[in-house]
C-alpha atoms as a PDB file:
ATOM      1  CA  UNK A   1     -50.240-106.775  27.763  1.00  0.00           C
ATOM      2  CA  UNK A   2     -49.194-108.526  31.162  1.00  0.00           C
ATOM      3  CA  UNK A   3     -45.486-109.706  31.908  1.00  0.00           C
ATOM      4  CA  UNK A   4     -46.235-112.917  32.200  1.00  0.00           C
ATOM      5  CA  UNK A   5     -47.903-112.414  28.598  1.00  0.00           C
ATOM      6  CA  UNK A   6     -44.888-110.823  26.963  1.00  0.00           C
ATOM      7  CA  UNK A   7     -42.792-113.755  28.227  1.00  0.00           C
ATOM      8  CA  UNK A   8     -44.650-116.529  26.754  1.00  0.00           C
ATOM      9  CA  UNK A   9     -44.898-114.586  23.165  1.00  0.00           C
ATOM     10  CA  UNK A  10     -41.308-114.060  22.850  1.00  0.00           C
ATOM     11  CA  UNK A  11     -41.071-110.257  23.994  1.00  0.00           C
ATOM     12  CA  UNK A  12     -38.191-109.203  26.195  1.00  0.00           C
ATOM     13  CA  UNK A  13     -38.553-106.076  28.006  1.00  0.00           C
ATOM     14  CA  UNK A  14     -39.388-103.482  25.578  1.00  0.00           C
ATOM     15  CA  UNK A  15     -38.224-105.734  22.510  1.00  0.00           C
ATOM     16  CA  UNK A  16     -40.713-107.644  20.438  1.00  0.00           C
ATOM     17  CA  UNK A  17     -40.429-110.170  18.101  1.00  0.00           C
ATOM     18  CA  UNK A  18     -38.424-113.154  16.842  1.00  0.00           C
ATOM     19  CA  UNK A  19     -35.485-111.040  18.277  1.00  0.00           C
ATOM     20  CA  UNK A  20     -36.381-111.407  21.860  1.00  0.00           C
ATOM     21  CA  UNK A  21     -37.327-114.592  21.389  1.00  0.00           C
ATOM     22  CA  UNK A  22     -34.302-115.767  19.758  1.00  0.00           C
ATOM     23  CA  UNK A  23     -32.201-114.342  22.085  1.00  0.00           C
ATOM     24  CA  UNK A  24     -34.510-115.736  25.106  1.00  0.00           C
ATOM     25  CA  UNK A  25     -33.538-119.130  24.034  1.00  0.00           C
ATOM     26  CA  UNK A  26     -30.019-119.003  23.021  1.00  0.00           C
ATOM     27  CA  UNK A  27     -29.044-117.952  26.251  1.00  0.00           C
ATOM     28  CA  UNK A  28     -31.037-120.961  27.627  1.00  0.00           C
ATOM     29  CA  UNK A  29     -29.955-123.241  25.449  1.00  0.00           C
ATOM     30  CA  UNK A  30     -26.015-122.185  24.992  1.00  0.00           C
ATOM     31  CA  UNK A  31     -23.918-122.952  28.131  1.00  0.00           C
ATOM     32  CA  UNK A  32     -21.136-120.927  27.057  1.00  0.00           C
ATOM     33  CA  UNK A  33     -23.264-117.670  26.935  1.00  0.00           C
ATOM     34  CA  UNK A  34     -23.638-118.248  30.856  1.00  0.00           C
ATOM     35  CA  UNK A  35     -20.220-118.706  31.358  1.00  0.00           C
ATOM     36  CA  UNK A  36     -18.209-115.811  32.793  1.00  0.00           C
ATOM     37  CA  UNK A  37     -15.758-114.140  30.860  1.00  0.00           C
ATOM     38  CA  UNK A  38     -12.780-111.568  31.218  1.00  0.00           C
ATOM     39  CA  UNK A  39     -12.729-108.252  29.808  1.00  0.00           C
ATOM     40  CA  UNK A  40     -14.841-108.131  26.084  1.00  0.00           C
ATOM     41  CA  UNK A  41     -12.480-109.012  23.398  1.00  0.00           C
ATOM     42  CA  UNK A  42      -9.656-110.391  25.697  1.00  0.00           C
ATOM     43  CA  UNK A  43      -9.522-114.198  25.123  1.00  0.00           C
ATOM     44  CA  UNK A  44      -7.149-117.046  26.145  1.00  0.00           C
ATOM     45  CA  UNK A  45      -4.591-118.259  24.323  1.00  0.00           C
ATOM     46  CA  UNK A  46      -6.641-121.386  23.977  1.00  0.00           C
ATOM     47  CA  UNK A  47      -9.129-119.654  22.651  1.00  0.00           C
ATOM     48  CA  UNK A  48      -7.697-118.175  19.821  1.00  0.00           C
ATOM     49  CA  UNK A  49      -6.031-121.527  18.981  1.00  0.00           C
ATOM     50  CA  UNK A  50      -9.507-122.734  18.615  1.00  0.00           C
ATOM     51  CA  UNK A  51     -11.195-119.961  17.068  1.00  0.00           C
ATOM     52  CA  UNK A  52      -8.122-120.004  14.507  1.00  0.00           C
ATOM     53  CA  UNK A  53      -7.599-123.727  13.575  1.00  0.00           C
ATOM     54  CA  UNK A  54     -12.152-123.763  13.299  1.00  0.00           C
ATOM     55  CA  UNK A  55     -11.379-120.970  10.714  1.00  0.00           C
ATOM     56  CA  UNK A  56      -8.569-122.745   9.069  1.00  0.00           C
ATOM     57  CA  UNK A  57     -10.138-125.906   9.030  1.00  0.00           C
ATOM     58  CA  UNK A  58     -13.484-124.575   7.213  1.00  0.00           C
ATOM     59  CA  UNK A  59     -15.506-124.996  10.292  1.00  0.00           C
ATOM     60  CA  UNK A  60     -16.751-121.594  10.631  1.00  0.00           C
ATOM     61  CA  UNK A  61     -16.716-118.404   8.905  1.00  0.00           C
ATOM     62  CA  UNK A  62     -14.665-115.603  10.685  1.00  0.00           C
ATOM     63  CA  UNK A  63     -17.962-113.609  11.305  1.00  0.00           C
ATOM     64  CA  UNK A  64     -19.248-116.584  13.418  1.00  0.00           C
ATOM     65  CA  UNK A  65     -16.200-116.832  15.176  1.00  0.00           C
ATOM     66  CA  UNK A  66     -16.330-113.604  15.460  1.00  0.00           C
ATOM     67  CA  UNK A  67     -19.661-113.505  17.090  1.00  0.00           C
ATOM     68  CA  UNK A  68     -19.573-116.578  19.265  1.00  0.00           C
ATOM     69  CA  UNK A  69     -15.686-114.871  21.272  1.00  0.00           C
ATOM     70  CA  UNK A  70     -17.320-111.186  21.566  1.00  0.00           C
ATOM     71  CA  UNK A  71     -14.933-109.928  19.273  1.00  0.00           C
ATOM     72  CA  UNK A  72     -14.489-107.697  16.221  1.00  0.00           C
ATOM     73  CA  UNK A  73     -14.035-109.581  12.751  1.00  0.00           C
ATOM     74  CA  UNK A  74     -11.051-107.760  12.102  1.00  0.00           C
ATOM     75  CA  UNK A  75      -9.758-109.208  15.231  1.00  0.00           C
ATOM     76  CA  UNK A  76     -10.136-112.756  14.423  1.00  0.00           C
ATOM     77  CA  UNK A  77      -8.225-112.121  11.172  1.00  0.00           C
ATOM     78  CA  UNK A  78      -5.148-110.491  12.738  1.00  0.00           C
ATOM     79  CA  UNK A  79      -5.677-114.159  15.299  1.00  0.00           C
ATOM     80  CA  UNK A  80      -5.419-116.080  11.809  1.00  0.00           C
ATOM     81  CA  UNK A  81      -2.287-113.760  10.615  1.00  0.00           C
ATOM     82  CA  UNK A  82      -0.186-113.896  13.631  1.00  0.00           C
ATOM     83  CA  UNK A  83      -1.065-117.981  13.830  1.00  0.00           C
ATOM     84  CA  UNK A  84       0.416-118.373   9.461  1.00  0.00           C
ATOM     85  CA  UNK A  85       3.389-115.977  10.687  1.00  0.00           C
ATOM     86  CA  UNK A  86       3.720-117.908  13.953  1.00  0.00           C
ATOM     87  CA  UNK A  87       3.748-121.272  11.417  1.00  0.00           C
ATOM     88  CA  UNK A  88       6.241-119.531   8.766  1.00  0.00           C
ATOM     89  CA  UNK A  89       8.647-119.510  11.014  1.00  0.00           C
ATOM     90  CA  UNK A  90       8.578-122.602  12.408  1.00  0.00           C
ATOM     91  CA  UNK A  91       8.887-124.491   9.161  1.00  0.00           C
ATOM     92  CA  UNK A  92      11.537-122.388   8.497  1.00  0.00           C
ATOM     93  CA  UNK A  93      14.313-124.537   7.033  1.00  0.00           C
ATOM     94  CA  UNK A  94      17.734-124.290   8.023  1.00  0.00           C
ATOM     95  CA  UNK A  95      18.558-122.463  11.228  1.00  0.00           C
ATOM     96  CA  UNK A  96      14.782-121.468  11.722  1.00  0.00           C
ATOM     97  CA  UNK A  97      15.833-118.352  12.737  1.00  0.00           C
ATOM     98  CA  UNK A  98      14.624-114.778  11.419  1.00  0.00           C
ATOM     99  CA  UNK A  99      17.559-112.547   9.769  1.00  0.00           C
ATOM    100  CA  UNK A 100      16.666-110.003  12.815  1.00  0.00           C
ATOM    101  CA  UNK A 101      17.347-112.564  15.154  1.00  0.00           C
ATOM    102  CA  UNK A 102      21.068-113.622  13.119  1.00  0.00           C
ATOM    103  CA  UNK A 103      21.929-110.280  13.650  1.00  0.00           C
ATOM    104  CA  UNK A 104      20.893-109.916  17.545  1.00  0.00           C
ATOM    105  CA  UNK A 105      23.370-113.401  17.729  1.00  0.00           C
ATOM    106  CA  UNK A 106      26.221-111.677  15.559  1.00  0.00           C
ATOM    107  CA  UNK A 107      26.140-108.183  17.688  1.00  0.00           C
ATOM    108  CA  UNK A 108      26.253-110.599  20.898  1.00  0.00           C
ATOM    109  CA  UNK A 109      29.341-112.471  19.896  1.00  0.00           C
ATOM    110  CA  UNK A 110      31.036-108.900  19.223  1.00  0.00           C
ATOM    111  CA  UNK A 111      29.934-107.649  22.589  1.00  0.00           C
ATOM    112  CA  UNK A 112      31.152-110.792  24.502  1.00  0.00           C
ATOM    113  CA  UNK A 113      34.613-110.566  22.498  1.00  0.00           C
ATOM    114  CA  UNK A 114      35.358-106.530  23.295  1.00  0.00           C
ATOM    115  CA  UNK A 115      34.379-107.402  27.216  1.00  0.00           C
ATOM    116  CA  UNK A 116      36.611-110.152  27.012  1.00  0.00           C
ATOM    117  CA  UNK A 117      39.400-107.929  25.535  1.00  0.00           C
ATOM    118  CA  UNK A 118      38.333-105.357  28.121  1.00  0.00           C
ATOM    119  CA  UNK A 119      38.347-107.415  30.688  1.00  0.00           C
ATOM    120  CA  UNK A 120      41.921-108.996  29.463  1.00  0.00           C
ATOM    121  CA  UNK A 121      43.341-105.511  28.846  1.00  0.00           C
ATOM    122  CA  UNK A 122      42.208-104.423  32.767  1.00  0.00           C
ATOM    123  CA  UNK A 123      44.122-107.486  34.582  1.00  0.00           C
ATOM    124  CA  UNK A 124      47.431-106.926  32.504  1.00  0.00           C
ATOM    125  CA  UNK A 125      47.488-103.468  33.839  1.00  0.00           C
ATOM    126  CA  UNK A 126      46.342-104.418  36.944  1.00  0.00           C
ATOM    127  CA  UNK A 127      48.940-106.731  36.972  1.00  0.00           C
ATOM    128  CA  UNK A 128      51.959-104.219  35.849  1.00  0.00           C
ATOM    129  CA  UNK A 129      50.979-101.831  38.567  1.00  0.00           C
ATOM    130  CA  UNK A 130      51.330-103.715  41.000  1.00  0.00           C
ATOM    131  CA  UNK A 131      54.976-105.774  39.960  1.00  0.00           C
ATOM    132  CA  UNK A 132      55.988-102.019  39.499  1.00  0.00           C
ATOM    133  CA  UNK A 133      58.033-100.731  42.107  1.00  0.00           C
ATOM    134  CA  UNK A 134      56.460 -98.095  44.456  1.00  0.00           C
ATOM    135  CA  UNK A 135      57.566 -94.463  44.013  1.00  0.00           C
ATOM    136  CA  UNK A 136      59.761 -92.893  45.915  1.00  0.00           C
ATOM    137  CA  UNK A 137      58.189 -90.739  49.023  1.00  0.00           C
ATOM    138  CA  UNK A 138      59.492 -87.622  49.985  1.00  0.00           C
ATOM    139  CA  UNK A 139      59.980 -86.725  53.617  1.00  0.00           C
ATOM    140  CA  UNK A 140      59.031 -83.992  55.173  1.00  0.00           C
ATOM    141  CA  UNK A 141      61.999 -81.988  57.202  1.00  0.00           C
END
């Protein structure tokens, strides 16, 4: 069978079928399959935003999301986890912070008082040695 043959049936070099054919056209047809992209599986921040709020909204299913960003499934669900955690703590009530970060806050306040002590402590003495009255110098004979 000719090139030219193949090509009008559908076949892609060495691959027959609906396959070839499919894939033939959604390349021609999709824009975003032409478009260049990073690394596979790295994705912008946009991106994900998308790809998570389609899933969230019902839009697609994770495998077509999956599919469409060159991307494991599993990847697209740790996208949708980090996004609920992400919103967890923003609606957060109260302070909105996490107990880690109350702690970070509470062992900065104690730092920032002992170098203030510290620092308090050093100019007193700094100060007493030098009201003090120098030492007596012996001579040499």
């Amino acid at each position: 069978m000719s090139e030219q043959r193949r090509k009008e049936e559908g076949w892609a070099a060495g691959v027959g079928g609906a396959a070839g054919a499919g894939a033939e056209r959604s390349a021609a047809q999709d824009p975003a399959a032409l478009e260049k992209r990073g690394k596979p599986g790295r994705r912008s921040v946009e991106d994900r935003v998308q790809a998570v709020l389609e899933l969230l909204s019902g839009k697609a299913s994770v495998d077509q999301i999956a599919r469409r960003h060159g991307v494991q499934a599993e990847t697209v669900e740790r996208w949708r986890e980090v996004a609920l955690d992400g919103l967890a703590t923003s609606m957060r009530q109260g302070s909105g912070r996490t107990g880690r970060e109350l702690a970070l806050e509470r062992n900065l306040r104690d730092l920032e008082q002992a170098f203030t002590r510290v620092a308090m402590q050093k100019e007193l003495l700094e100060r007493a040695l030098s009201d003090r009255p120098s030492r007596p110098r012996r001579f040499a004979r």
